[in-house]
Protein backbone atom coordinates (compact mmCIF):
# COMPACT_ATOMS: atom_id res chain seq x y z
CA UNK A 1 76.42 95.30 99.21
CA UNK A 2 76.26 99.10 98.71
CA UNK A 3 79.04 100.61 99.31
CA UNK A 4 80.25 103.97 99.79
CA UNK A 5 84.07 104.03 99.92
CA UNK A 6 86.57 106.64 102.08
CA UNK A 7 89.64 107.38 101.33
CA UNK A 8 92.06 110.04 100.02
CA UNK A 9 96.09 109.17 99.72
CA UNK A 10 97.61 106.73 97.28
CA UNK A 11 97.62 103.65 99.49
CA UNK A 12 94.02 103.61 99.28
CA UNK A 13 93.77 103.17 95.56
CA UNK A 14 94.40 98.83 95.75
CA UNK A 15 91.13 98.59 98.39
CA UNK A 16 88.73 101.05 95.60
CA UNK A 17 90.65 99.58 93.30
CA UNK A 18 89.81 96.15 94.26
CA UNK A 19 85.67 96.75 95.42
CA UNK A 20 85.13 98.43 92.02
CA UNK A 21 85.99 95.09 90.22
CA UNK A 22 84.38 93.50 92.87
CA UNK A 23 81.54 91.48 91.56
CA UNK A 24 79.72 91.61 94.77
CA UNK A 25 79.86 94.93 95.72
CA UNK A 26 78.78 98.02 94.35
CA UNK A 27 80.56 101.05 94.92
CA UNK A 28 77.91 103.80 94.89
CA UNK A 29 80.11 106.88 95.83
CA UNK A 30 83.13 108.00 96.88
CA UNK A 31 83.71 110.42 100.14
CA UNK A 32 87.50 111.73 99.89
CA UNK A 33 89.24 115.11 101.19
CA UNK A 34 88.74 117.87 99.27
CA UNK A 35 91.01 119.00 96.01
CA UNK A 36 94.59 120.43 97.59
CA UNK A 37 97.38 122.06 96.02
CA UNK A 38 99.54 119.06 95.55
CA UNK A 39 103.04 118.78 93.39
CA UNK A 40 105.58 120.85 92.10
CA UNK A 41 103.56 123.24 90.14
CA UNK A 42 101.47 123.47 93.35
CA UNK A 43 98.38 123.07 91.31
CA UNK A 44 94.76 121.97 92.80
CA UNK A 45 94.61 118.65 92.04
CA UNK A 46 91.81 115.64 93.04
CA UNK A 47 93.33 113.31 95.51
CA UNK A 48 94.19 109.78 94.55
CA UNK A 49 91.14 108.13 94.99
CA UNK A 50 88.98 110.97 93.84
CA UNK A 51 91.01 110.29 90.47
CA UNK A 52 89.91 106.74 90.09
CA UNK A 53 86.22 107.35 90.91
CA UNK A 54 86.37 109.69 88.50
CA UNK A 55 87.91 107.77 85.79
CA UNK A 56 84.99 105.12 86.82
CA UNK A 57 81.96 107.68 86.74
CA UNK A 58 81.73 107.16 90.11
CA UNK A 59 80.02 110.02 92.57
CA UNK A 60 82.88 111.95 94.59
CA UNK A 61 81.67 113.67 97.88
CA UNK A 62 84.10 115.55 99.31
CA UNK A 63 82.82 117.53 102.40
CA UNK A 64 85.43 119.56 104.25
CA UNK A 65 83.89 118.46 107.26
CA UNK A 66 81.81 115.49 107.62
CA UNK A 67 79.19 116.82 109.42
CA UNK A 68 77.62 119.21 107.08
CA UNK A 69 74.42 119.00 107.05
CA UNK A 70 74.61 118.33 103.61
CA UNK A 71 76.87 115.80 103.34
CA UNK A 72 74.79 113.88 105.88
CA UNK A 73 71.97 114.24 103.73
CA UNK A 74 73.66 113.45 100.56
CA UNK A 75 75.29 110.01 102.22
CA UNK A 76 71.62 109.22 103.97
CA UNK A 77 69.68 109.41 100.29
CA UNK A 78 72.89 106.86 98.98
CA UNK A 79 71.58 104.69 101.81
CA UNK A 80 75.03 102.30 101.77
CA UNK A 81 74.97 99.04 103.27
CA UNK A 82 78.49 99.53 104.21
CA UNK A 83 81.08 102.46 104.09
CA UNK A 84 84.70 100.81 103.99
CA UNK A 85 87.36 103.40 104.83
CA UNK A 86 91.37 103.30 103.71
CA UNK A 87 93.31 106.55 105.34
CA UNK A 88 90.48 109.17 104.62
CA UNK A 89 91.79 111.33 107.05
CA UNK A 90 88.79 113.22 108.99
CA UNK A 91 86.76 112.13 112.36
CA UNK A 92 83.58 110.63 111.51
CA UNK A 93 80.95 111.79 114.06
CA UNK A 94 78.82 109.74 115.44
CA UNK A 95 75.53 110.41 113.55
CA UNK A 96 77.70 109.81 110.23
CA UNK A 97 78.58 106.17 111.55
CA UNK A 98 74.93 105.47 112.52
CA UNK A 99 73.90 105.94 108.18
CA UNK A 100 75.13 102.44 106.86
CA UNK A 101 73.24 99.40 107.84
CA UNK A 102 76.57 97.61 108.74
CA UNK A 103 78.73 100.48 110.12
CA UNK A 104 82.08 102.14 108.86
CA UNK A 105 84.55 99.25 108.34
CA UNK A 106 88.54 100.43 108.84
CA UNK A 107 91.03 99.01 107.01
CA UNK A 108 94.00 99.85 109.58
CA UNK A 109 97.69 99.16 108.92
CA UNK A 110 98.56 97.76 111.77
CA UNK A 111 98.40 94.47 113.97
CA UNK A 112 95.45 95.99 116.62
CA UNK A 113 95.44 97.32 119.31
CA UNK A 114 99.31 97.98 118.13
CA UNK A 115 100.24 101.05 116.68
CA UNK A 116 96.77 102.99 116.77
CA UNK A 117 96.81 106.14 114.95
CA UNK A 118 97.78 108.43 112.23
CA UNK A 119 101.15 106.49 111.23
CA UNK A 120 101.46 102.63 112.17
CA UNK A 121 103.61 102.18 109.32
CA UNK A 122 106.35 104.92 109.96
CA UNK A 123 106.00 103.87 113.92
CA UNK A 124 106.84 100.31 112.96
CA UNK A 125 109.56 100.73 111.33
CA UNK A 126 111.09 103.62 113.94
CA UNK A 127 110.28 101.18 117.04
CA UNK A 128 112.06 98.37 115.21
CA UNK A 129 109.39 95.76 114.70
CA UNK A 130 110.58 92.70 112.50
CA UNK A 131 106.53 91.96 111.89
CA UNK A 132 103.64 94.13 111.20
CA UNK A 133 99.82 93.76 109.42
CA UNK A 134 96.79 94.87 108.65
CA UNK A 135 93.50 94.93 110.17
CA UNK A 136 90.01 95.51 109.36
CA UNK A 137 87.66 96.96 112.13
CA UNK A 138 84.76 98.64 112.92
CA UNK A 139 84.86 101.93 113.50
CA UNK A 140 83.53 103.61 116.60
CA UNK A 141 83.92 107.17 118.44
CA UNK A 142 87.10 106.02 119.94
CA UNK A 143 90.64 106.14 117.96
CA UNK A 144 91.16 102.87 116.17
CA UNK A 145 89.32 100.98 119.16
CA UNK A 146 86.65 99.67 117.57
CA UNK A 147 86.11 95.31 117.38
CA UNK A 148 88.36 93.48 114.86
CA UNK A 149 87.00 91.67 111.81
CA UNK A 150 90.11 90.12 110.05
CA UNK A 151 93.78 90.34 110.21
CA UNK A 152 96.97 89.97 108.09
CA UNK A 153 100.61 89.92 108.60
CA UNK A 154 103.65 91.41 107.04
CA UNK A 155 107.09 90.58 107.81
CA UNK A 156 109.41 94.15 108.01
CA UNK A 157 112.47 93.81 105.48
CA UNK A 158 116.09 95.17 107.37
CA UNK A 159 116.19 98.15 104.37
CA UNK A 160 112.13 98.64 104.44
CA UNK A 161 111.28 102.10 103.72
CA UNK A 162 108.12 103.08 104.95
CA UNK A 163 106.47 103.79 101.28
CA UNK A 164 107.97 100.05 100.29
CA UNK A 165 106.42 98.45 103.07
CA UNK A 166 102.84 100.76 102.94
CA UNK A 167 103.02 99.99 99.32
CA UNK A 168 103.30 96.21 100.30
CA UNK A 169 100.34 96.20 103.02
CA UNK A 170 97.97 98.83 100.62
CA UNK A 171 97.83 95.47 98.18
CA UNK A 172 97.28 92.88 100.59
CA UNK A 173 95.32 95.03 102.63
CA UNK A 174 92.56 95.55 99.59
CA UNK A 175 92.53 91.50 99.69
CA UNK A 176 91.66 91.69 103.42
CA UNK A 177 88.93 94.38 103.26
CA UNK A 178 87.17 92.64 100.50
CA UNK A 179 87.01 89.00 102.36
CA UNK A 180 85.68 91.13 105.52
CA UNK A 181 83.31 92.85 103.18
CA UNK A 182 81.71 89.50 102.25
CA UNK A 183 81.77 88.14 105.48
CA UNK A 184 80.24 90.60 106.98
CA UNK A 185 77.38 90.16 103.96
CA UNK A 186 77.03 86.39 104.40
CA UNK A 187 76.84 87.19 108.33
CA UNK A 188 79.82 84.81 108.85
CA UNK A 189 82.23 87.45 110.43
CA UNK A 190 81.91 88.68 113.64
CA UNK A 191 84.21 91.46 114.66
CA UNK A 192 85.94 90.42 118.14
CA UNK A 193 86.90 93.30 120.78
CA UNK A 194 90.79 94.55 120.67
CA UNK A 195 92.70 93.03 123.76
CA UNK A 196 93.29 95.60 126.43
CA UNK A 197 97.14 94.63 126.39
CA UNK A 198 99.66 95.87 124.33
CA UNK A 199 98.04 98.91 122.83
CA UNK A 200 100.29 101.50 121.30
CA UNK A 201 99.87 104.75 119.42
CA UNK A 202 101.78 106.25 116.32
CA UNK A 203 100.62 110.20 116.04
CA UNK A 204 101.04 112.40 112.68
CA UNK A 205 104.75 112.10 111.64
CA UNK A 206 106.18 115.91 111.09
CA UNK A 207 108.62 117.21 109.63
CA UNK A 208 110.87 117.84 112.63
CA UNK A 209 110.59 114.10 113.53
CA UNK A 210 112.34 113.55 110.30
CA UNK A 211 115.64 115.13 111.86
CA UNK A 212 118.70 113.13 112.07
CA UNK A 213 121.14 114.06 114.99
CA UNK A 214 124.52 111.63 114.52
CA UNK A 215 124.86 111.97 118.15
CA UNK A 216 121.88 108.84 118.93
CA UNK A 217 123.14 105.39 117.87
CA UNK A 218 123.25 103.69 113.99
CA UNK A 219 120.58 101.66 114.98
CA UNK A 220 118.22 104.55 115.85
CA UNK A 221 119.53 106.45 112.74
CA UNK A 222 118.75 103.52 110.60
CA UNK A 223 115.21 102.81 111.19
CA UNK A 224 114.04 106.50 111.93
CA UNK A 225 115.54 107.28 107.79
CA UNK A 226 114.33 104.68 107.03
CA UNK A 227 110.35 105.03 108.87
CA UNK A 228 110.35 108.70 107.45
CA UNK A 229 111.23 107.58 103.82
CA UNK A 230 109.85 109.09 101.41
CA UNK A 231 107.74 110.91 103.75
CA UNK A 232 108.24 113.72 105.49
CA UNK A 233 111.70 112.72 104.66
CA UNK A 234 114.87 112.27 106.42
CA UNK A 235 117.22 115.55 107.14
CA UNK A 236 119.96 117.34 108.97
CA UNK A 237 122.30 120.16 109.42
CA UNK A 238 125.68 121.10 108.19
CA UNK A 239 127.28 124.11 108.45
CA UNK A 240 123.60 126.04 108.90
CA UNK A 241 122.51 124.65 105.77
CA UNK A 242 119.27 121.66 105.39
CA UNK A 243 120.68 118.22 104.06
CA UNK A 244 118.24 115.72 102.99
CA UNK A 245 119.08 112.29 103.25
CA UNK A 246 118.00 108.59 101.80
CA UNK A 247 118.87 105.89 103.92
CA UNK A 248 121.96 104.76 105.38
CA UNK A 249 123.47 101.36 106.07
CA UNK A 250 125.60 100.78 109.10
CA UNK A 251 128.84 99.48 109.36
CA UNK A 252 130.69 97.61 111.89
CA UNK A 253 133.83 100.29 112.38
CA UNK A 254 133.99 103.43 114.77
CA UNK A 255 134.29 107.38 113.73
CA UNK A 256 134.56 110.03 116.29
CA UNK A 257 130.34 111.37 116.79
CA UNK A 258 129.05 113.46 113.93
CA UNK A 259 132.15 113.52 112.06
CA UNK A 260 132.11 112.83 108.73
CA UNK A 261 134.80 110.79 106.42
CA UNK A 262 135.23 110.52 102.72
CA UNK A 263 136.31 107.74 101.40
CA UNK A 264 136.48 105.76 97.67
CA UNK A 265 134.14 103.49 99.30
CA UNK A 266 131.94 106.04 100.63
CA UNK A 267 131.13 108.59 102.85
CA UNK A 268 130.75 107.98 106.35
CA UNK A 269 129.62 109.62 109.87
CA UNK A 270 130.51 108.65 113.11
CA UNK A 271 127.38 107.84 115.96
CA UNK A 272 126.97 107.07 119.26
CA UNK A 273 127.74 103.82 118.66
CA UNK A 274 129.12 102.25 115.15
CA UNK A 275 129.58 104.56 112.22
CA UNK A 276 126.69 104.50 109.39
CA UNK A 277 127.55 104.81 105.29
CA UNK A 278 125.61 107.39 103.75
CA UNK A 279 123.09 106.68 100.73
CA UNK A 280 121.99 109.59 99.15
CA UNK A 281 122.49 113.02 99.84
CA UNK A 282 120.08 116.66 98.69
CA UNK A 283 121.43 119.79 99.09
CA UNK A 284 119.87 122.71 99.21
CA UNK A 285 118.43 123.93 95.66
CA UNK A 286 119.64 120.08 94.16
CA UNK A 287 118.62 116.85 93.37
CA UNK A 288 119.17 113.76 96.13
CA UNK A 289 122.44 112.06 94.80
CA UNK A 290 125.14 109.47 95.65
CA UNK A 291 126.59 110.89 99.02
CA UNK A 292 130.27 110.72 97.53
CA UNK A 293 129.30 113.13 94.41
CA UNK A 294 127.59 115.29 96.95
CA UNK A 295 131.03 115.04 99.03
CA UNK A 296 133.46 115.66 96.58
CA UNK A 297 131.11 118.68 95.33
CA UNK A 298 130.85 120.34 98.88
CA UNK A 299 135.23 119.64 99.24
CA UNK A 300 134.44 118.77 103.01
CA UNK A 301 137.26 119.69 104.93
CA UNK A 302 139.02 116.91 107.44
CA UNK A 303 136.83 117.08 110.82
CA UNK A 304 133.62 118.13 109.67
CA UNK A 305 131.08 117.47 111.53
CA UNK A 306 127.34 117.27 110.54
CA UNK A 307 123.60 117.09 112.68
């Protein structure tokens, strides 16, 4: 088929990736966000997948909204049989979805209708699921309600981070939107409507949902580090001042709540319920290191208390 592929972050790469070397498929053109100021040096720089269409002489569109006119022009004269879509991160409106001769197919990371939304990884991991997925779907006006074509499964690790187990699912994922992709060619795949039961939703993860208060229990600590890891990233407050932290593991003694103790084994804080070890620790102007050179450094005094 056709195809024009959407996308924009980094675990969209694998699915272009993957329909590029397709021998199938053609890709046609590319439709990601627009060039951002991105890194350190806050430079404008092409997202992800605009990079590897470019280093494949492949046509980038990148509309700031969708539904310019001339966007929907320039997609109409591609005339795409199909327009897969990995994390592009606009709303497609409905004369957009009507172009391609099979509709806008959704690679979602999630087990549908679980988890619907702009992070089912991060939400996963936060509400403590021990198994998560993939699905493929096609898109309609509604959010992530559309039929599903295909699914796969992925078991969540105790320590999974949420980039570790996106990174995981962006891989297999690619494998799963290419088998729809031909099934949906050879006519053999029809997509089946998402059960009514057991939807869920998992909005935009911010920054102040990365906040750690030592007051809630280890458990709660532990996956919400780890479901905001390594983005927006984990952090909390001592003595006024913005820690950043990696993720912790929890231990089976008691502390006193929020109060932290150094130890040669580590530093730890007390919870609401069992104490947790830190990991790593980023101060304020520094680089994230081991939490007992970051103690030692800061000379905690007995009692303190942090978040």
């Amino acid at each position: 088929m056709r195809v024009v592929f959407a996308g924009t972050p980094e675990p969209a790469v694998p699915s272009l990736r993957r329909l590029i070397e397709s021998e199938r498929h053609e890709v046609v053109a590319v439709i990601t966000r627009p060039d951002a100021v991105a890194g350190r040096g806050r430079k404008i720089m092409r997202s992800p997948v605009g990079q590897l269409a470019d280093e494949h002489g492949i046509q980038v569109l990148t509309p700031r909204k969708p539904a310019e006119p001339e966007f929907v022009a320039a997609l109409t004269n591609l005339a795409p049989d199909c327009c897969p879509v990995v994390a592009y991160g606009a709303l497609l409106p409905q004369q957009v979805l009507d172009i391609p001769t099979h509709g806008w197919i959704n690679l979602h990371f999630s087990l549908l209708p679980a988890w619907r939304g702009a992070a089912p990884v991060q939400a996963a991991i936060d509400a403590g699921d021990d198994m998560t997925g993939a699905s493929t779907f096609l898109i309609e006006a509604g959010l992530d309600t559309g039929p599903v074509y295909g699914v796969m499964t992925e078991k969540v690790g105790v320590t999974d981070t949420a980039g570790e187990l996106l990174a995981r699912l962006a891989e297999a994922g690619a494998v799963l939107l290419e088998k729809t992709l031909d099934g949906v060619e050879d006519g053999t795949l029809q997509a089946i409507p998402q059960s009514s039961d057991g939807v869920s939703y998992a909005p935009k993860v911010t920054v102040e949902a990365g906040r750690i208060r030592f007051d809630e229990t280890a458990l709660a600590i532990h996956r919400r580090i780890r479901a905001v890891t390594p983005a927006p990233g984990a952090w909390t407050e001592m003595n006024g001042l913005r820690l950043k932290l990696g993720p912790v593991e929890m231990v089976e003694e008691t502390l006193p709540e929020r109060e932290i103790e150094v130890r040669k084994s580590g530093v730890f804080v007390g919870t609401s319920t069992t104490a947790v070890r830190l990991g790593q620790v980023q101060p304020p102007g520094k680089k994230m290191m081991n939490a007992l050179d970051w103690a030692r450094g800061a000379r905690l005094a007995p009692g303190t208390v942090i978040g």
